[in-house]
C-alpha atoms as a PDB file:
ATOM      1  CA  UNK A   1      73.836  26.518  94.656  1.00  0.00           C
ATOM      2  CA  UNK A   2      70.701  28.355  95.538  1.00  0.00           C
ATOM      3  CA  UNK A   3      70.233  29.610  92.152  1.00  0.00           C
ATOM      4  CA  UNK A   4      70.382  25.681  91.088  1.00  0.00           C
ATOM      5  CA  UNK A   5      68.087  24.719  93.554  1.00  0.00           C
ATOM      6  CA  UNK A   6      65.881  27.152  92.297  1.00  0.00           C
ATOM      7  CA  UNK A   7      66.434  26.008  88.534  1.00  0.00           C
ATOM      8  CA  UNK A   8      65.754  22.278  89.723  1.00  0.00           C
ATOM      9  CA  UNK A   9      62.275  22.969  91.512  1.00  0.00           C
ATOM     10  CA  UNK A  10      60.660  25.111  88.845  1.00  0.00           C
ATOM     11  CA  UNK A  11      61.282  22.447  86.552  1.00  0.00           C
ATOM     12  CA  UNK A  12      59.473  19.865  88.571  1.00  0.00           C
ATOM     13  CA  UNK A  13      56.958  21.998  89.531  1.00  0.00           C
ATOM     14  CA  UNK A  14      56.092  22.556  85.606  1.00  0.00           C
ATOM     15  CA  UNK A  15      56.251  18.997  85.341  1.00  0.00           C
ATOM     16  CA  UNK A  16      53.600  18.062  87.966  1.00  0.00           C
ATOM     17  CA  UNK A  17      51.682  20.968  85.920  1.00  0.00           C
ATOM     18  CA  UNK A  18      52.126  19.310  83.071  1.00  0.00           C
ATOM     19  CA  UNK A  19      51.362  15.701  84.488  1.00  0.00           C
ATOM     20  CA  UNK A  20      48.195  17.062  86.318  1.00  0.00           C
ATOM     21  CA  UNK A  21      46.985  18.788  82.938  1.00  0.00           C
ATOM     22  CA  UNK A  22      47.373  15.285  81.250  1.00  0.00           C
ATOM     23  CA  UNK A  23      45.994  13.037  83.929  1.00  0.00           C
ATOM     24  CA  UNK A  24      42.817  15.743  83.789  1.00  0.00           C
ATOM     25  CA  UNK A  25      42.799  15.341  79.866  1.00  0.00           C
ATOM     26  CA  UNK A  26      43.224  11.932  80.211  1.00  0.00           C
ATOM     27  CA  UNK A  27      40.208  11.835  83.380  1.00  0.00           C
ATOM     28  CA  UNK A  28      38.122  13.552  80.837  1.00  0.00           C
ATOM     29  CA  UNK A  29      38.079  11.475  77.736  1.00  0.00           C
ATOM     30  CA  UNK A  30      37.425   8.378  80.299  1.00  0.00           C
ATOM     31  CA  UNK A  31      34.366  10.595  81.594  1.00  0.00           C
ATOM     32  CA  UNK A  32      33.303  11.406  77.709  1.00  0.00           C
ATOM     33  CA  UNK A  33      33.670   7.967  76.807  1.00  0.00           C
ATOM     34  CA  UNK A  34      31.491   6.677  79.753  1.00  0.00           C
ATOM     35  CA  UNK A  35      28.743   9.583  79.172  1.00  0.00           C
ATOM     36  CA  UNK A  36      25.214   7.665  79.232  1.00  0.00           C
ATOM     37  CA  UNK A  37      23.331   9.180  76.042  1.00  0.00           C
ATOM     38  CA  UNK A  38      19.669   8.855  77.071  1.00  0.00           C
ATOM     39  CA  UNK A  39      17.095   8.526  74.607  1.00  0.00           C
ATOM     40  CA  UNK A  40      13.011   7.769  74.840  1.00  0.00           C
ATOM     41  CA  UNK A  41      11.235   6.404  72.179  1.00  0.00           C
ATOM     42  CA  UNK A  42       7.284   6.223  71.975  1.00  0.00           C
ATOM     43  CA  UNK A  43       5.930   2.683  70.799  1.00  0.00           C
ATOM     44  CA  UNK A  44       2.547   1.255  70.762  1.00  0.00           C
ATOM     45  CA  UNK A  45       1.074  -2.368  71.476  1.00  0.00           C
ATOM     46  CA  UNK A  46       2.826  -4.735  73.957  1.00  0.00           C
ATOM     47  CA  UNK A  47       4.575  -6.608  70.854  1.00  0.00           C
ATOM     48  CA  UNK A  48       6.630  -3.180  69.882  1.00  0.00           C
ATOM     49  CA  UNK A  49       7.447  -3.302  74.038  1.00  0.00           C
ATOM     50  CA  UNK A  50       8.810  -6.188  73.841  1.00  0.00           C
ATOM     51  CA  UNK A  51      10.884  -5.979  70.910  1.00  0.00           C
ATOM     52  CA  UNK A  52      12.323  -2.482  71.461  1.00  0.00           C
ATOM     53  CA  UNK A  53      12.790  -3.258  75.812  1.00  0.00           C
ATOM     54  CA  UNK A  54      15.085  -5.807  73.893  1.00  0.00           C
ATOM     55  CA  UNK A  55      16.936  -3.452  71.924  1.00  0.00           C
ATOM     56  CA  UNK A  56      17.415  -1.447  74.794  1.00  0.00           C
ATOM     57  CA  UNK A  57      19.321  -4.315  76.775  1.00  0.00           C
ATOM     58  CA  UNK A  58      21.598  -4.255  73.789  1.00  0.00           C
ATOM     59  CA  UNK A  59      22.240  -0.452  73.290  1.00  0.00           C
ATOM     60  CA  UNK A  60      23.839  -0.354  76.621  1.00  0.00           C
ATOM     61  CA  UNK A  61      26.909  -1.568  75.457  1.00  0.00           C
ATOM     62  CA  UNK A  62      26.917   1.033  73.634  1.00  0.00           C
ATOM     63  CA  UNK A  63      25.959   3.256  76.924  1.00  0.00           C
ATOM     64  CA  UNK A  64      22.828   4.406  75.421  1.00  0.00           C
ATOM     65  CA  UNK A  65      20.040   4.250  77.714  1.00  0.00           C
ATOM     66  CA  UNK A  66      16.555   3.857  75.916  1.00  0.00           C
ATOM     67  CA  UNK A  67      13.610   4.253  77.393  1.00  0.00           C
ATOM     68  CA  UNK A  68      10.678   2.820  76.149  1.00  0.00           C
ATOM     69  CA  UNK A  69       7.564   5.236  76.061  1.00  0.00           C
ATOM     70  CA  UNK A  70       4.212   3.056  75.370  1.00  0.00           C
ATOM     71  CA  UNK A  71       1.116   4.728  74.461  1.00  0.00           C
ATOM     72  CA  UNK A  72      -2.471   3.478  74.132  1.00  0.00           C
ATOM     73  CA  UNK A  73      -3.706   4.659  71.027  1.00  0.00           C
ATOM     74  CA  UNK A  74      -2.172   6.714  67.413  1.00  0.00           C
ATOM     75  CA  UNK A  75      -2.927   9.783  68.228  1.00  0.00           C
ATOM     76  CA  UNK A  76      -0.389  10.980  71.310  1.00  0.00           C
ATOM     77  CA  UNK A  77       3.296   9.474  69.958  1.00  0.00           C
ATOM     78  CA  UNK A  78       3.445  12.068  67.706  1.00  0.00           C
ATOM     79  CA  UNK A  79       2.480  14.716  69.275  1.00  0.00           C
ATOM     80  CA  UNK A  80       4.399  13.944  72.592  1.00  0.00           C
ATOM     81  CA  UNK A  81       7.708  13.746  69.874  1.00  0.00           C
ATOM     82  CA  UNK A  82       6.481  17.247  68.069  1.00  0.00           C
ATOM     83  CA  UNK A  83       6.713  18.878  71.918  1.00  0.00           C
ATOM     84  CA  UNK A  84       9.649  17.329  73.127  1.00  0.00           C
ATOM     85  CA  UNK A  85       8.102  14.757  74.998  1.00  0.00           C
ATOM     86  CA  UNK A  86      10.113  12.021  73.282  1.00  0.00           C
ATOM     87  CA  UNK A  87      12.894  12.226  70.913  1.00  0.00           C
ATOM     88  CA  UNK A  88      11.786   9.365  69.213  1.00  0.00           C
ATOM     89  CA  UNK A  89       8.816   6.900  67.961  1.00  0.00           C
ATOM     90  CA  UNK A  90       8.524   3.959  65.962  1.00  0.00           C
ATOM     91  CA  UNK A  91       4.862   2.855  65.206  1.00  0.00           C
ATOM     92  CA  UNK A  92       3.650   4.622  62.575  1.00  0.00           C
ATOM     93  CA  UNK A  93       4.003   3.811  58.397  1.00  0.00           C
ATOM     94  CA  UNK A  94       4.838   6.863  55.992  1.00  0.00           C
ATOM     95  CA  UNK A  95       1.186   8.024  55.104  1.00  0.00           C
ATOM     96  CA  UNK A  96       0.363   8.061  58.573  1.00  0.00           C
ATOM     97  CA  UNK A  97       3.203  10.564  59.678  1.00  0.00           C
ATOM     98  CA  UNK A  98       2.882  12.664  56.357  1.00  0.00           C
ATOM     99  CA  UNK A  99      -0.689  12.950  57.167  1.00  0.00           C
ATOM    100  CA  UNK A 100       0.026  14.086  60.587  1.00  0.00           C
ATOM    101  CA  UNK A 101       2.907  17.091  59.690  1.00  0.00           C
ATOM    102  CA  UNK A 102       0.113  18.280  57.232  1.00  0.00           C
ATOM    103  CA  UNK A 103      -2.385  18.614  59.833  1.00  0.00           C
ATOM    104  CA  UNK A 104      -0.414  19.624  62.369  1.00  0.00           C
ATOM    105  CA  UNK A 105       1.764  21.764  61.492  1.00  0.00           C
ATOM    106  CA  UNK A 106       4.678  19.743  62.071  1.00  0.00           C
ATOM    107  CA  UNK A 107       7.864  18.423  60.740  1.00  0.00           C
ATOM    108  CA  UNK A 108       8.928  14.561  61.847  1.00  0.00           C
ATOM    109  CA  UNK A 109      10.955  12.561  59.865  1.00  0.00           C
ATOM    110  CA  UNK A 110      11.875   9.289  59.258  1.00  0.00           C
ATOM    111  CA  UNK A 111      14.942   8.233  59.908  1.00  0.00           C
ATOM    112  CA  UNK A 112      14.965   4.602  59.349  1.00  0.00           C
ATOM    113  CA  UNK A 113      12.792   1.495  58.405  1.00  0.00           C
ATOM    114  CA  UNK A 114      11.135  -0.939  60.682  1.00  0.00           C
ATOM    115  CA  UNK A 115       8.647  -3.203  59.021  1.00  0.00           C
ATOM    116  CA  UNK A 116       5.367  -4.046  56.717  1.00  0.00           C
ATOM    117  CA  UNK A 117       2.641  -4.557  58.937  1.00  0.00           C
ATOM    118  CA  UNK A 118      -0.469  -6.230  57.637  1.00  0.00           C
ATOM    119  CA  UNK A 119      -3.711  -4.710  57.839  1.00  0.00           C
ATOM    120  CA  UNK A 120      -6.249  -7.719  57.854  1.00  0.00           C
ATOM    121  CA  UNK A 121     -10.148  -8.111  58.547  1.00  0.00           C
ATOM    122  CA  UNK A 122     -11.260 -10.489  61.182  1.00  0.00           C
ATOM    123  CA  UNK A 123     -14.476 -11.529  62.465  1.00  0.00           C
ATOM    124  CA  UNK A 124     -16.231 -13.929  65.264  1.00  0.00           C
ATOM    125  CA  UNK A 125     -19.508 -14.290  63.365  1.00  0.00           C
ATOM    126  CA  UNK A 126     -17.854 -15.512  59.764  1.00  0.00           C
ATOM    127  CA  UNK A 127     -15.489 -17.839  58.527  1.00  0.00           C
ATOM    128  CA  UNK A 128     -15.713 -16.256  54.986  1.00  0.00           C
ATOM    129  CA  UNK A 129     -16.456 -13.198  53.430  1.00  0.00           C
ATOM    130  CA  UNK A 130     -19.074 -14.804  51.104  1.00  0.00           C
ATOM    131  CA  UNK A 131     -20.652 -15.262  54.059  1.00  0.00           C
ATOM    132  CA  UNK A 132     -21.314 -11.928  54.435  1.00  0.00           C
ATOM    133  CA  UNK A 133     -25.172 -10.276  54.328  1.00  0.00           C
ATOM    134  CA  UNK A 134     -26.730  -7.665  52.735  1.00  0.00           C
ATOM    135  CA  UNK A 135     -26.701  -4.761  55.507  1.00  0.00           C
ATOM    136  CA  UNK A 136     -23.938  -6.387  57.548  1.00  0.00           C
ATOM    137  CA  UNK A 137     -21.443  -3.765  59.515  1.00  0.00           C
ATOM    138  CA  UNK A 138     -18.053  -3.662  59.069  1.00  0.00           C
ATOM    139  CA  UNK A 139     -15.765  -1.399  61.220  1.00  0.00           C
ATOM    140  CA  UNK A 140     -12.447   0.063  59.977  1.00  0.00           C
ATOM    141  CA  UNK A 141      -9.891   2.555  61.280  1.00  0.00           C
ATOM    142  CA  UNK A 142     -10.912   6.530  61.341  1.00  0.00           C
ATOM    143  CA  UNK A 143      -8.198   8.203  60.696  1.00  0.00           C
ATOM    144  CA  UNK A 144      -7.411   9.187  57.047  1.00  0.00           C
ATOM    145  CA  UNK A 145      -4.256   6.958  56.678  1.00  0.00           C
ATOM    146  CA  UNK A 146      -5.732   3.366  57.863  1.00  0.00           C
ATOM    147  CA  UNK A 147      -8.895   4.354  56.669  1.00  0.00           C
ATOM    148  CA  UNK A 148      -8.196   4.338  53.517  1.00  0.00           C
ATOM    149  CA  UNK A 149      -5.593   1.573  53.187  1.00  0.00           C
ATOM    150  CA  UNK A 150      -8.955  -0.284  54.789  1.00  0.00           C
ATOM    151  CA  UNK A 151     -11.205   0.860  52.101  1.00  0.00           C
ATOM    152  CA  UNK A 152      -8.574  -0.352  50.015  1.00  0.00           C
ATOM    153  CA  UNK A 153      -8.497  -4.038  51.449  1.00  0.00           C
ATOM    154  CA  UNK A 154     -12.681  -4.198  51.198  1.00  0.00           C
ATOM    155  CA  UNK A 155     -12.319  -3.110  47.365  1.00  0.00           C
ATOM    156  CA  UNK A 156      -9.693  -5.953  46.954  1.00  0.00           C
ATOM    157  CA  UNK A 157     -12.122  -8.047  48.454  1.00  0.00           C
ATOM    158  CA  UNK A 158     -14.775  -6.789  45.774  1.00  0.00           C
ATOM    159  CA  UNK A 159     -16.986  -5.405  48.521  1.00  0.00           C
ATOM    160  CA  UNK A 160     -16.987  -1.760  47.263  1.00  0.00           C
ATOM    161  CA  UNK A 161     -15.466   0.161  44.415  1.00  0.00           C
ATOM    162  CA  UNK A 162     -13.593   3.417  45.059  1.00  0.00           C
ATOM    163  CA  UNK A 163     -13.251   6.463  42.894  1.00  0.00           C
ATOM    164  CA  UNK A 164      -9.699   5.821  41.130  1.00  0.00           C
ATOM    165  CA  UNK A 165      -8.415   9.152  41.600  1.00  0.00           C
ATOM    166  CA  UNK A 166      -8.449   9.104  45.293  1.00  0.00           C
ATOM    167  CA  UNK A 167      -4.760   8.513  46.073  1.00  0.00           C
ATOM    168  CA  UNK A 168      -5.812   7.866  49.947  1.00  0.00           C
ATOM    169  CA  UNK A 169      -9.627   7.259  50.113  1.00  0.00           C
ATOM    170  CA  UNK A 170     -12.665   7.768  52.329  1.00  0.00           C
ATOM    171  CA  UNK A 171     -15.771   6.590  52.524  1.00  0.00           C
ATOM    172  CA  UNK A 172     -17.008   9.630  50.140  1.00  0.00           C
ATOM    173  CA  UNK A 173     -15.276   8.169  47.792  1.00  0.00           C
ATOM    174  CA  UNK A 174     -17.009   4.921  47.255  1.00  0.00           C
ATOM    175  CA  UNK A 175     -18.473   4.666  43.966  1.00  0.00           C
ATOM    176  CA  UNK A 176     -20.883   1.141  44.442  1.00  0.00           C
ATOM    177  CA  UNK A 177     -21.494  -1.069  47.453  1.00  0.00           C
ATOM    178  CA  UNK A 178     -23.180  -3.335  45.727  1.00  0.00           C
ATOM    179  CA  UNK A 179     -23.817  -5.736  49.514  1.00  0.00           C
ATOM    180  CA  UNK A 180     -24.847  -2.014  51.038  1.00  0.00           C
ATOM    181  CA  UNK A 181     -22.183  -2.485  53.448  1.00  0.00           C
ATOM    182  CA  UNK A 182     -22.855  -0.355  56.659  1.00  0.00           C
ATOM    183  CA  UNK A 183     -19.083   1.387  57.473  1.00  0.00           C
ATOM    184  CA  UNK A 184     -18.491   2.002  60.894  1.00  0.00           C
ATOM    185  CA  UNK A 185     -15.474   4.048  61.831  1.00  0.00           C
ATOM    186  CA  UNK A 186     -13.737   3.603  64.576  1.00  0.00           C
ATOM    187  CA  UNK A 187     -10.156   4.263  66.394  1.00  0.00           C
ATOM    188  CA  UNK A 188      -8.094   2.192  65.266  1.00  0.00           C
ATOM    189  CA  UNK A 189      -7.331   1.127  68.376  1.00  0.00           C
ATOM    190  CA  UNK A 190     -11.250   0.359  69.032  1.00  0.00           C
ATOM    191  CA  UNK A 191     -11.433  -2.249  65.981  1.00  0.00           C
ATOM    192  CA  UNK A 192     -10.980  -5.074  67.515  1.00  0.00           C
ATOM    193  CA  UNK A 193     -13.254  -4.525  70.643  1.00  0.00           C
ATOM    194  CA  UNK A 194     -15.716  -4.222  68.061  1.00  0.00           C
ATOM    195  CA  UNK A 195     -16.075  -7.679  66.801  1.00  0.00           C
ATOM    196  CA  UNK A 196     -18.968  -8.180  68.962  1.00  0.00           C
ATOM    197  CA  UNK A 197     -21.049  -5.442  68.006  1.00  0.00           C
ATOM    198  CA  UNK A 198     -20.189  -6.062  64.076  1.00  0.00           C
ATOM    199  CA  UNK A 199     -19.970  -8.888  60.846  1.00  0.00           C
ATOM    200  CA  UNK A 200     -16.213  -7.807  60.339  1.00  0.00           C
ATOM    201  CA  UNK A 201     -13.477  -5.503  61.286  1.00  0.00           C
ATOM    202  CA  UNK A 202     -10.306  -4.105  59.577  1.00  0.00           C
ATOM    203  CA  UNK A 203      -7.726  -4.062  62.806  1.00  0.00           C
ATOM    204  CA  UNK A 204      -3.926  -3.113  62.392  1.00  0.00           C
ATOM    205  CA  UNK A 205      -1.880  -5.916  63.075  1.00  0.00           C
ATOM    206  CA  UNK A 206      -0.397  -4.663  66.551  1.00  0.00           C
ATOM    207  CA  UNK A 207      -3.922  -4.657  67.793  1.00  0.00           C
ATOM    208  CA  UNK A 208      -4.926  -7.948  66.478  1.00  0.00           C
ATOM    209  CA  UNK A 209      -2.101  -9.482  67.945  1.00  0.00           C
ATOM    210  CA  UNK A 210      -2.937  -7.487  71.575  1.00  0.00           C
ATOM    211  CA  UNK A 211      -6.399  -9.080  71.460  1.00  0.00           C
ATOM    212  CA  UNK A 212      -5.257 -12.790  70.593  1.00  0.00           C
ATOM    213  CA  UNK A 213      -5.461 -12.707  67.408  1.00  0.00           C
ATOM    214  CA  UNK A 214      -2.599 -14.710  65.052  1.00  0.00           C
ATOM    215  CA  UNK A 215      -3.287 -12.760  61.906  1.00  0.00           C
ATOM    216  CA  UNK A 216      -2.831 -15.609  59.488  1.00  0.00           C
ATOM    217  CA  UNK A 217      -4.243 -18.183  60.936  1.00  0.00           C
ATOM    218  CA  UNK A 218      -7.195 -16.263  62.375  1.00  0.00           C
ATOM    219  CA  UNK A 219      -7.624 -12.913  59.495  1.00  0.00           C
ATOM    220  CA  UNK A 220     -10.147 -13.537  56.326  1.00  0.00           C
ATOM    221  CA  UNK A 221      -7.683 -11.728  54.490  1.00  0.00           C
ATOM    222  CA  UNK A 222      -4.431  -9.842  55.074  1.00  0.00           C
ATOM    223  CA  UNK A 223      -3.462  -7.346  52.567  1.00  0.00           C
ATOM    224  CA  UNK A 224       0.060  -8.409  52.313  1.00  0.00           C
ATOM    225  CA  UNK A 225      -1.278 -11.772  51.024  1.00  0.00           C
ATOM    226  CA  UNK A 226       0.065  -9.691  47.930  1.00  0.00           C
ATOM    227  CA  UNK A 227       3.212  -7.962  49.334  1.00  0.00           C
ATOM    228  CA  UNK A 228       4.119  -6.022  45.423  1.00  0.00           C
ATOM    229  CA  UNK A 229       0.487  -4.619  46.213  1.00  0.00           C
ATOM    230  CA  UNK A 230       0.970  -2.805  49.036  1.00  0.00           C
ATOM    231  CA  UNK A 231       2.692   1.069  48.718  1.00  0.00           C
ATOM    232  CA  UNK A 232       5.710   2.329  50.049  1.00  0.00           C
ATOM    233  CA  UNK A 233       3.502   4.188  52.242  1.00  0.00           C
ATOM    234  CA  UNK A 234       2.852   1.973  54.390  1.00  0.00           C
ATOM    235  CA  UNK A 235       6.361   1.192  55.708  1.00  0.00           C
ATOM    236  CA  UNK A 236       6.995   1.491  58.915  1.00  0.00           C
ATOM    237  CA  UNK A 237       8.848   3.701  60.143  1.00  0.00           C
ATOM    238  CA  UNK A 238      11.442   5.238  63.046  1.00  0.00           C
ATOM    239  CA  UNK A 239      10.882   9.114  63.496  1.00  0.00           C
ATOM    240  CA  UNK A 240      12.610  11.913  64.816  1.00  0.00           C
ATOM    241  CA  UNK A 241      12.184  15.770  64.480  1.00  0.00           C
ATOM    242  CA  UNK A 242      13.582  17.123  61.665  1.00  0.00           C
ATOM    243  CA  UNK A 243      16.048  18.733  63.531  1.00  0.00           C
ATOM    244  CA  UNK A 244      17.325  15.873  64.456  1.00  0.00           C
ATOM    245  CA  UNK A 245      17.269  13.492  61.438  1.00  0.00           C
ATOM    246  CA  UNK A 246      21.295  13.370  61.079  1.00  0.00           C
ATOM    247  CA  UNK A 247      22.117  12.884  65.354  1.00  0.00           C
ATOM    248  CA  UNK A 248      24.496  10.439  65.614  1.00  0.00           C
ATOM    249  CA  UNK A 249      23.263   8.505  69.058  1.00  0.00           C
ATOM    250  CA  UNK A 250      19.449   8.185  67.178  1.00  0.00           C
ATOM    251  CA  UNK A 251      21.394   6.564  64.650  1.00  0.00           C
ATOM    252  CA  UNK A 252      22.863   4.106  66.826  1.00  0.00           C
ATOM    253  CA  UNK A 253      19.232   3.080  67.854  1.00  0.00           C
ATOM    254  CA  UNK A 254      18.053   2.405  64.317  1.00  0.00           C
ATOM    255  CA  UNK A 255      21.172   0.176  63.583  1.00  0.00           C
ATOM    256  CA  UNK A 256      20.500  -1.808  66.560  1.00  0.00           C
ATOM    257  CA  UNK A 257      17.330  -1.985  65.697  1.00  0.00           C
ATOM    258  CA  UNK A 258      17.993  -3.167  62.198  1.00  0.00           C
ATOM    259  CA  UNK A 259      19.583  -6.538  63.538  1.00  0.00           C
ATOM    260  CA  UNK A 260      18.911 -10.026  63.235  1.00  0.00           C
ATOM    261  CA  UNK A 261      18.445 -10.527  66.407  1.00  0.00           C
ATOM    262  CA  UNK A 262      15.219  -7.734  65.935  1.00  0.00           C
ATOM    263  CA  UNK A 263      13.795 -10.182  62.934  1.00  0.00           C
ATOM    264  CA  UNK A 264      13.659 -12.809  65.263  1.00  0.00           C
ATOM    265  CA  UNK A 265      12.084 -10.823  68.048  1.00  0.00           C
ATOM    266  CA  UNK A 266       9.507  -9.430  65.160  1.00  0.00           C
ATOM    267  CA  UNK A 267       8.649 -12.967  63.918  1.00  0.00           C
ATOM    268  CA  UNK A 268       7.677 -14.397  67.381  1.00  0.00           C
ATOM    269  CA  UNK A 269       6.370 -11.531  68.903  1.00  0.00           C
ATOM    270  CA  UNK A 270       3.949 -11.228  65.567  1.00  0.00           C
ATOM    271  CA  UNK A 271       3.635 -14.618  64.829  1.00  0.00           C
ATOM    272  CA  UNK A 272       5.594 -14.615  61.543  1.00  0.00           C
ATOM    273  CA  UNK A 273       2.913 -11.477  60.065  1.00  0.00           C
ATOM    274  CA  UNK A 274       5.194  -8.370  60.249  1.00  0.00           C
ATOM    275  CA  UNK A 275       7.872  -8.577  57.528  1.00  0.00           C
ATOM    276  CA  UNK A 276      11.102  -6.354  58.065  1.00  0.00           C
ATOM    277  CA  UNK A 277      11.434  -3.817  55.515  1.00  0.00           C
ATOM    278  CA  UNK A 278      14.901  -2.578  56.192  1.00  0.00           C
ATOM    279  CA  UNK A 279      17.162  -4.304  53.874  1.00  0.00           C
ATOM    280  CA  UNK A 280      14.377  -5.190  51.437  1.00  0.00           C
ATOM    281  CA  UNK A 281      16.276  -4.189  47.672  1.00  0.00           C
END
């Protein structure tokens, strides 16, 4: 009898082993399945808050918890994702970042589409560019990327002529200003502060938006008035570090990015200028 006794209680003890092993196994797939993945991402101008605090409220059904980074000017989202800083940005088109790994050492990459952004000149002392004088200022972006996609837009404009072999030009490269144009550059986060001080400006369309601007109502011209004009370079883009190109949770945050619901959000928040890119064939 004692023997059976004994039989009986090692068998329920290696059940309740067995039971405790599974309700752990169990206890841990609920807490792996609840694990909060968080994620920042560095944006600039208060549309791209807006839009991508709204993505956020959606990738926490997902339990992804972005948090939205904003920076002041083009320089410091990259280099705040190169350190660490970040894990991801979105505010930047292709030239820009390309320019910035070749300078810098670095190695970001994109890892999904966001949208064509306009680049457009402005002013508050012309209502056309005929109206422009001999000598007049205008003021365009400084850094090598906007720069020259500016150059480009005042040679469309048949302001200045460019050397054709310059792929992304400078001001070295212009080959006849025929008005003398005086070129002021500028961050391109300065542009549109500038409008005061010059005839014209060449502002990215996150900044003309910032300072009241509806780009086209209120822009001379917008180079995407001819969208088959404007290079692949100047996508938009989401980055990451290379390292980190294939991680499954970023890739949650580009699909929820690349919604709908995210066109909408881009077409009021940039009064119908910014044109997704993301499905475009």
């Amino acid at each position: 009898m004692k023997k059976r006794i004994g039989l009986i209680t090692l068998a329920a003890a290696f059940i309740f082993i067995l039971g405790a092993c599974g309700a752990k196994g169990t206890a841990d797939k609920a807490d792996k399945a609840d694990k909060v993945e968080k994620v920042k991402i560095g944006v600039v101008s208060e549309s791209a808050i807006e839009i991508w605090k709204d993505v956020a409220k959606r990738l926490k059904d997902q339990n992804i918890d972005l948090e939205v980074v904003e920076f002041t000017d083009y320089n410091q989202p990259n280099i705040a994702l190169k350190n660490g800083d970040i894990d991801l940005n979105a505010f930047q088109h292709v030239a820009f970042l390309e320019d910035f790994n070749k300078n810098n050492d670095a190695d970001l990459t994109p890892i999904g589409f966001t949208f064509v952004s306009p680049l457009g000149i402005y002013s508050e002392k012309i209502k056309d560019i005929k109206e422009l004088k001999d000598g007049d200022s205008i003021a365009i972006p400084n850094d090598v990327t906007n720069g020259g996609r500016a150059l480009l837009l005042l040679q469309a404009l048949d302001l200045i002529k460019l050397d054709t072999k310059a792929a992304s030009p400078t001001v070295n490269d212009i080959t006849e200003n025929t008005k003398n144009i005086q070129i002021k550059e500028l961050d391109a986060a300065q542009t549109a502060r500038s409008l005061q001080d010059v005839a014209a400006a060449v502002v990215n369309t996150n900044y003309a938006v910032d300072a009241g601007f509806s780009p086209k109502k209120d822009a001379l011209y917008l180079d995407t008035d001819n969208i088959s004009e404007v290079k692949d370079i100047y996508k938009n883009v989401i980055a990451a570090r290379k390292a980190d190109k294939d991680n499954k949770v970023y890739k949650k945050v580009v699909a929820e990015y690349q919604t709908e619901a995210t066109k909408k959000l881009i077409d009021s928040t940039t009064n119908g200028t910014d044109i997704p890119i993301w499905d475009a064939k």
